[in-house]
N, C-alpha and C. Protein backbone atom coordinates (compact mmCIF):
# COMPACT_ATOMS: atom_id res chain seq x y z
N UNK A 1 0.84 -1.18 0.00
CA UNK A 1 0.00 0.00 0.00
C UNK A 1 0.88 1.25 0.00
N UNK A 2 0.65 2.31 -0.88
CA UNK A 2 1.41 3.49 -0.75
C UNK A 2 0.78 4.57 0.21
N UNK A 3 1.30 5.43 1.19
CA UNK A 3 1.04 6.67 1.67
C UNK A 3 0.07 7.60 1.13
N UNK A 4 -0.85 7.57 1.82
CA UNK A 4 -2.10 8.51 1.63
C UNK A 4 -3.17 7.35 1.48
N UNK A 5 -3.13 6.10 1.37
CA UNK A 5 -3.80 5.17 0.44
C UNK A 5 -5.39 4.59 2.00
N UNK A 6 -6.20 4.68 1.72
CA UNK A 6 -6.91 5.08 3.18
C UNK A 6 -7.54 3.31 3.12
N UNK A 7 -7.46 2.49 4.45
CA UNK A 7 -7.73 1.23 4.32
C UNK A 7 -9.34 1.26 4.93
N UNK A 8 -10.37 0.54 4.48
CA UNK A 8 -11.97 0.52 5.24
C UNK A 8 -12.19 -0.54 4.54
N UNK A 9 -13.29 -0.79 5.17
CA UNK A 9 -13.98 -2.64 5.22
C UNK A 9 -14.64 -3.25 6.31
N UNK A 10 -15.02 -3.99 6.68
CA UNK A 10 -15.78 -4.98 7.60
C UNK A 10 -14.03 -5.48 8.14
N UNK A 11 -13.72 -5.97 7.71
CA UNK A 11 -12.42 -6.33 8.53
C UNK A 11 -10.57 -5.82 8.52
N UNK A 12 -11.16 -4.08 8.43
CA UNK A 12 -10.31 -3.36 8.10
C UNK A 12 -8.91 -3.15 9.77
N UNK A 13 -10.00 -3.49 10.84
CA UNK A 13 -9.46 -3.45 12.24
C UNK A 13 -8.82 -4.29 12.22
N UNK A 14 -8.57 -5.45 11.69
CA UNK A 14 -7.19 -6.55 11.71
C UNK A 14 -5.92 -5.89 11.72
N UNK A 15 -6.00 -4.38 10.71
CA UNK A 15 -4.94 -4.47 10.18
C UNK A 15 -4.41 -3.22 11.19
N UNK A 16 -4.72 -2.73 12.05
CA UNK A 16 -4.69 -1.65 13.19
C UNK A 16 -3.38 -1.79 13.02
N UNK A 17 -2.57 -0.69 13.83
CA UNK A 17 -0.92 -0.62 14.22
C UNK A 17 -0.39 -1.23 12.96
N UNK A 18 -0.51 -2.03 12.23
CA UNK A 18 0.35 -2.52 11.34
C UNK A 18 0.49 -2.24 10.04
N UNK A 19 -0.28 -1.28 9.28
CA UNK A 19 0.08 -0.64 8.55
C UNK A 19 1.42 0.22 7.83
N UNK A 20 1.62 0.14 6.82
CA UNK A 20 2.90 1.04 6.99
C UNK A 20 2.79 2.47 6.93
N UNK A 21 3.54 3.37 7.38
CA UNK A 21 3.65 4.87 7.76
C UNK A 21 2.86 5.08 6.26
N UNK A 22 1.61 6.27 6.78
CA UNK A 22 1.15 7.41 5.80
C UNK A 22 0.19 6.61 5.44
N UNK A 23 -0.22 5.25 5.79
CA UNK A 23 -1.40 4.94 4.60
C UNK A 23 -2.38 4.75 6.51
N UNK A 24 -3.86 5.45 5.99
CA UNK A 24 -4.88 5.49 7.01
C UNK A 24 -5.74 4.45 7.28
N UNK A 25 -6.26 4.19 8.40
CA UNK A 25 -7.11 3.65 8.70
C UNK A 25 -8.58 4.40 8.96
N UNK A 26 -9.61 4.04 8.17
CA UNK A 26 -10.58 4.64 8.39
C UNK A 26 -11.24 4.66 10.33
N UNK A 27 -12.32 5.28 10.46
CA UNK A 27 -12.77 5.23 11.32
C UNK A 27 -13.28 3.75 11.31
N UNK A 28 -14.10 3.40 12.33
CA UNK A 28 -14.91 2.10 12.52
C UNK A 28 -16.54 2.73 12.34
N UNK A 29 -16.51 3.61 12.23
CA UNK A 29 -17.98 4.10 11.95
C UNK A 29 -18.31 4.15 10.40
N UNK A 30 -17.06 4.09 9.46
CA UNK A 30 -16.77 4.40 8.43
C UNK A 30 -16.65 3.48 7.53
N UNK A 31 -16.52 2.24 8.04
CA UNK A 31 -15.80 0.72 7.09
C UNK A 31 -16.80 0.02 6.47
N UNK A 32 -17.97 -0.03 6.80
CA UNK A 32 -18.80 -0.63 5.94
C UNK A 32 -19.43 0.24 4.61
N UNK A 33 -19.09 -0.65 3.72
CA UNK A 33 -18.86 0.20 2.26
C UNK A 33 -21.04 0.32 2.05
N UNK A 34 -21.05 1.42 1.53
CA UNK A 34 -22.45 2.19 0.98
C UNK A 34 -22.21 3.04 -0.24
N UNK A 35 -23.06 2.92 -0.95
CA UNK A 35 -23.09 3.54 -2.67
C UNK A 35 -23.15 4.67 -2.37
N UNK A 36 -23.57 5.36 -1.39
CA UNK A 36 -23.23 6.96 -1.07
C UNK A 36 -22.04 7.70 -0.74
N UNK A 37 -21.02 6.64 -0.62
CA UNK A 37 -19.68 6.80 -0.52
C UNK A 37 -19.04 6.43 -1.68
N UNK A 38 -19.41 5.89 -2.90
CA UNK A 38 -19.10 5.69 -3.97
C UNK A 38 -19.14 7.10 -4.87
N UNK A 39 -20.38 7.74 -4.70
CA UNK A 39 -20.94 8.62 -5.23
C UNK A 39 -19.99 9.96 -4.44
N UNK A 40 -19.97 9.78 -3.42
CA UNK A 40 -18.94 11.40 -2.51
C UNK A 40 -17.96 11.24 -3.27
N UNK A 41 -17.36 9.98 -3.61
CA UNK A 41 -15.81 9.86 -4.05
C UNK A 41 -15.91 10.56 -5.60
N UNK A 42 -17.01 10.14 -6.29
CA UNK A 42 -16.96 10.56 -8.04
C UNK A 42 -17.37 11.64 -7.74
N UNK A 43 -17.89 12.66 -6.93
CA UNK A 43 -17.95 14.01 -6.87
C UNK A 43 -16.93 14.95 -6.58
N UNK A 44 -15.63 14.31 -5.89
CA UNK A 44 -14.84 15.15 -4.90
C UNK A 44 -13.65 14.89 -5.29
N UNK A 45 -13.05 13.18 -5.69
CA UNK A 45 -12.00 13.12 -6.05
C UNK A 45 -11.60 13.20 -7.60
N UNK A 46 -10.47 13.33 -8.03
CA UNK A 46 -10.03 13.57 -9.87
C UNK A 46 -10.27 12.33 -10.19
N UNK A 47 -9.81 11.65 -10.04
CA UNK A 47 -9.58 10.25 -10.65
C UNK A 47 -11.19 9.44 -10.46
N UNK A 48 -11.85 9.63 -9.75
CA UNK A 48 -13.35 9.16 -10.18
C UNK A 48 -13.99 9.73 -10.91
N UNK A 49 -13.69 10.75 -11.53
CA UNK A 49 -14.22 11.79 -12.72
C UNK A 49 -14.09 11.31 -13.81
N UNK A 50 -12.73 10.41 -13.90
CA UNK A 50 -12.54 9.66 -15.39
C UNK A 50 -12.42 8.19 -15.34
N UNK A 51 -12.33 8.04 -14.30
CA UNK A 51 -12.81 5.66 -14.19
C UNK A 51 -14.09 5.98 -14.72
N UNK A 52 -14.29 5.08 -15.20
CA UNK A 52 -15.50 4.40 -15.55
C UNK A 52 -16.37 3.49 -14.46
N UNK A 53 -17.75 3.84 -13.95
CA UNK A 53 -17.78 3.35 -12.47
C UNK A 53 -17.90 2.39 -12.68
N UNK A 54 -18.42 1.96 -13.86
CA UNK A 54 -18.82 -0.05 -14.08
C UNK A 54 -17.56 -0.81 -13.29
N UNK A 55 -16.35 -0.45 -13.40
CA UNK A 55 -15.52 -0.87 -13.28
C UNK A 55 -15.37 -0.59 -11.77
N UNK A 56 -15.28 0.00 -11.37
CA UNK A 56 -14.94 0.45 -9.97
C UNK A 56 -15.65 -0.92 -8.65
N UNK A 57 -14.47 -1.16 -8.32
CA UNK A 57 -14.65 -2.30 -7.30
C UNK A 57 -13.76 -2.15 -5.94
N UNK A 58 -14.24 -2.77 -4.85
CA UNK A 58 -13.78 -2.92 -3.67
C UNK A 58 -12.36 -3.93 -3.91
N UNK A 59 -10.97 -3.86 -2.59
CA UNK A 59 -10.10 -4.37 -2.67
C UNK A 59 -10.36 -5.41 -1.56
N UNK A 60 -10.56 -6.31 -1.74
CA UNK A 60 -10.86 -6.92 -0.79
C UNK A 60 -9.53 -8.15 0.29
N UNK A 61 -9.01 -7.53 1.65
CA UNK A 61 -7.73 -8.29 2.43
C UNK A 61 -8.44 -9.17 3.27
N UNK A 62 -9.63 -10.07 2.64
CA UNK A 62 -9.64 -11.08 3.49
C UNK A 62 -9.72 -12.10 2.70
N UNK A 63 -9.48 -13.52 2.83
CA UNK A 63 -9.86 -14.58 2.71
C UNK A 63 -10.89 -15.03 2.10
N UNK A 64 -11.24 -15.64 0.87
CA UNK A 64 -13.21 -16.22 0.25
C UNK A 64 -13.68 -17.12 1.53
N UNK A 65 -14.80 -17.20 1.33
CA UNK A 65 -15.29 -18.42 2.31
C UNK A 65 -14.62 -19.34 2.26
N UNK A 66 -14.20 -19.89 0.81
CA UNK A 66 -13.48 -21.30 0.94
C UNK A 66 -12.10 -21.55 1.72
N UNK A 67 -11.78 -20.06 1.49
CA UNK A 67 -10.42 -20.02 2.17
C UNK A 67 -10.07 -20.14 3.47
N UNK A 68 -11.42 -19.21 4.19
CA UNK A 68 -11.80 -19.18 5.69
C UNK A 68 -12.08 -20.76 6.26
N UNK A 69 -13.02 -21.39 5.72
CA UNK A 69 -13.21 -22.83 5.77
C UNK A 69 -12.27 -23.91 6.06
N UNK A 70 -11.55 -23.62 5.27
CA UNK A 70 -10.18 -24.57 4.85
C UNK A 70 -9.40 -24.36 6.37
N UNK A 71 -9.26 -23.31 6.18
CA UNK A 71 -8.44 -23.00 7.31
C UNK A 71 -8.93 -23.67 8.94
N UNK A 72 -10.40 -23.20 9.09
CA UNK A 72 -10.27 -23.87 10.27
C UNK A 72 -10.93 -25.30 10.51
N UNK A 73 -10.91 -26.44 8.94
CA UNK A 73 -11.06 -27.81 9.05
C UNK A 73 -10.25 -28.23 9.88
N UNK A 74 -10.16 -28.97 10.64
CA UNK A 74 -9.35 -29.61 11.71
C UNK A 74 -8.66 -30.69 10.49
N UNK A 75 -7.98 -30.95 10.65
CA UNK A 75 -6.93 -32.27 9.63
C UNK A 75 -6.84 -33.41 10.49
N UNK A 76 -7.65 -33.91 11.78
CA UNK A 76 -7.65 -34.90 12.81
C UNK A 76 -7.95 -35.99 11.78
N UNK A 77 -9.57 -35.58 10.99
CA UNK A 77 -10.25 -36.48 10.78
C UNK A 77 -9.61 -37.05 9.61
N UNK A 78 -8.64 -36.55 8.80
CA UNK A 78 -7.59 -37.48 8.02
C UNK A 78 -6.96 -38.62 8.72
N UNK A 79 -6.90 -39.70 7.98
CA UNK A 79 -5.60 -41.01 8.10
C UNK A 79 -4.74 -40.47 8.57
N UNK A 80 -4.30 -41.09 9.61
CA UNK A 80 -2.75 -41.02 11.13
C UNK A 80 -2.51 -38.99 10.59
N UNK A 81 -3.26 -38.09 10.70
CA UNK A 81 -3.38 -36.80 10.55
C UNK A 81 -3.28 -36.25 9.33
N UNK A 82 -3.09 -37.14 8.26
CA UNK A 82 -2.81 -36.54 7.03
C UNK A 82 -3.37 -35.33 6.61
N UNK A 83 -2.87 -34.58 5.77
CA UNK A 83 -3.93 -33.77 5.27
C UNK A 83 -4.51 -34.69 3.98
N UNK A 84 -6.02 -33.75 3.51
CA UNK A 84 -6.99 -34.62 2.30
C UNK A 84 -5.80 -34.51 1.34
N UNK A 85 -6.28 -35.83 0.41
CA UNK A 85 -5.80 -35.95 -0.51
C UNK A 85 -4.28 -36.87 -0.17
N UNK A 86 -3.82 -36.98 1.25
CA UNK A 86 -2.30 -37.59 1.07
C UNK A 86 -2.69 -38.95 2.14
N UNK A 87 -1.76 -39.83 1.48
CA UNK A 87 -1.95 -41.22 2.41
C UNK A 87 -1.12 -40.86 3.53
N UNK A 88 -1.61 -41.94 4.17
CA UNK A 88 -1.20 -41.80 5.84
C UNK A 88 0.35 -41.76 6.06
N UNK A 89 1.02 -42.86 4.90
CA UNK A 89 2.81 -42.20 5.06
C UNK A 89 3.41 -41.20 4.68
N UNK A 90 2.18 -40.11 3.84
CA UNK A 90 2.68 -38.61 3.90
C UNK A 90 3.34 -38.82 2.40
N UNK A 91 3.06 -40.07 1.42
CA UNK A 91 2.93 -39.87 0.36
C UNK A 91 1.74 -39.56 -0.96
N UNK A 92 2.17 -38.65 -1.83
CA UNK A 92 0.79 -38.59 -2.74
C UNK A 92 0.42 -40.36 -3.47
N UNK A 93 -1.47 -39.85 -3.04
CA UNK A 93 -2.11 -41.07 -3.14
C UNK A 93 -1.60 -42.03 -4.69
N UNK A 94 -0.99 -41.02 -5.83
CA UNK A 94 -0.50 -41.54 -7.00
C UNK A 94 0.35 -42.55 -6.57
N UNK A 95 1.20 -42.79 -5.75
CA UNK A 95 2.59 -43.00 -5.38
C UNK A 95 2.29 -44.18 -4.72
N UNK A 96 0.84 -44.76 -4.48
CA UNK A 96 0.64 -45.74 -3.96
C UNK A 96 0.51 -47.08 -4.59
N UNK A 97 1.02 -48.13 -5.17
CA UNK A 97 1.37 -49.31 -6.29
C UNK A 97 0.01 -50.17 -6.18
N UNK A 98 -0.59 -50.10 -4.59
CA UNK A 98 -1.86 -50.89 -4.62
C UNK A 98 -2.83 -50.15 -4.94
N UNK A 99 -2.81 -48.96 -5.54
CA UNK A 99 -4.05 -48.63 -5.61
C UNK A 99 -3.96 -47.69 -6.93
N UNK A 100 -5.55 -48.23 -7.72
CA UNK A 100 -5.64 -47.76 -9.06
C UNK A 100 -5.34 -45.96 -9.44
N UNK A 101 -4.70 -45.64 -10.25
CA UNK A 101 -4.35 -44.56 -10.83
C UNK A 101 -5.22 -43.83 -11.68
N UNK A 102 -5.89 -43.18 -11.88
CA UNK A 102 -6.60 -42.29 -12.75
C UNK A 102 -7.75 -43.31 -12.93
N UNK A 103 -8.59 -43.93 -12.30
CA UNK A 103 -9.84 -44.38 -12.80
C UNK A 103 -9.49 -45.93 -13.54
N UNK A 104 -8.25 -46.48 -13.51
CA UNK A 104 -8.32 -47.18 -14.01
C UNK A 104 -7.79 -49.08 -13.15
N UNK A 105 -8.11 -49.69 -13.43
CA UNK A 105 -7.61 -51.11 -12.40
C UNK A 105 -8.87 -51.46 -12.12
């Protein structure tokens, strides 16, 4: 992020203190995004005068659902802890001689 560059969102408070120098943190009254703040911005700032708003989208620093998900599956319920997809000696399931390869055996 460069200096001046202002951070808001639903989970913009993660990023508190850790920002680097010059770039802002919005208020918390302020982070949840509304089309009336879309609209202040194409009135006030230069550069929303000439984007094209179709285009104009949120940056989004969190995680998709799937990503969030993933993360807090527990890996217990794998073979001797494996993660999915790897056999229990922590080799890929390909790598296994007893067992069929691509659909076929």
């Amino acid at each position: 992020l460069h200096p001046e560059t202002w951070v808001t969102g639903p989970a913009a408070g993660i990023f508190e203190g850790r920002l680097p120098a010059g770039v802002r943190l919005a208020d918390p009254d302020w982070r949840e995004p509304r089309p009336v703040d879309l609209l202040a911005a194409a009135r006030t700032l230069p550069w929303a005068v000439t984007t094209d708003v179709w285009t104009a989208e949120p940056l989004y620093l969190r995680g998709s659902s799937a990503e969030e998900k993933a993360k807090s599956a527990p890996l217990a319920s794998a073979p001797d802890g494996a993660r999915a997809g790897q056999a229990g000696d922590g080799r890929h399931p390909a790598q296994h001689a007893d067992r069929p390869v691509g659909g076929q055996g």
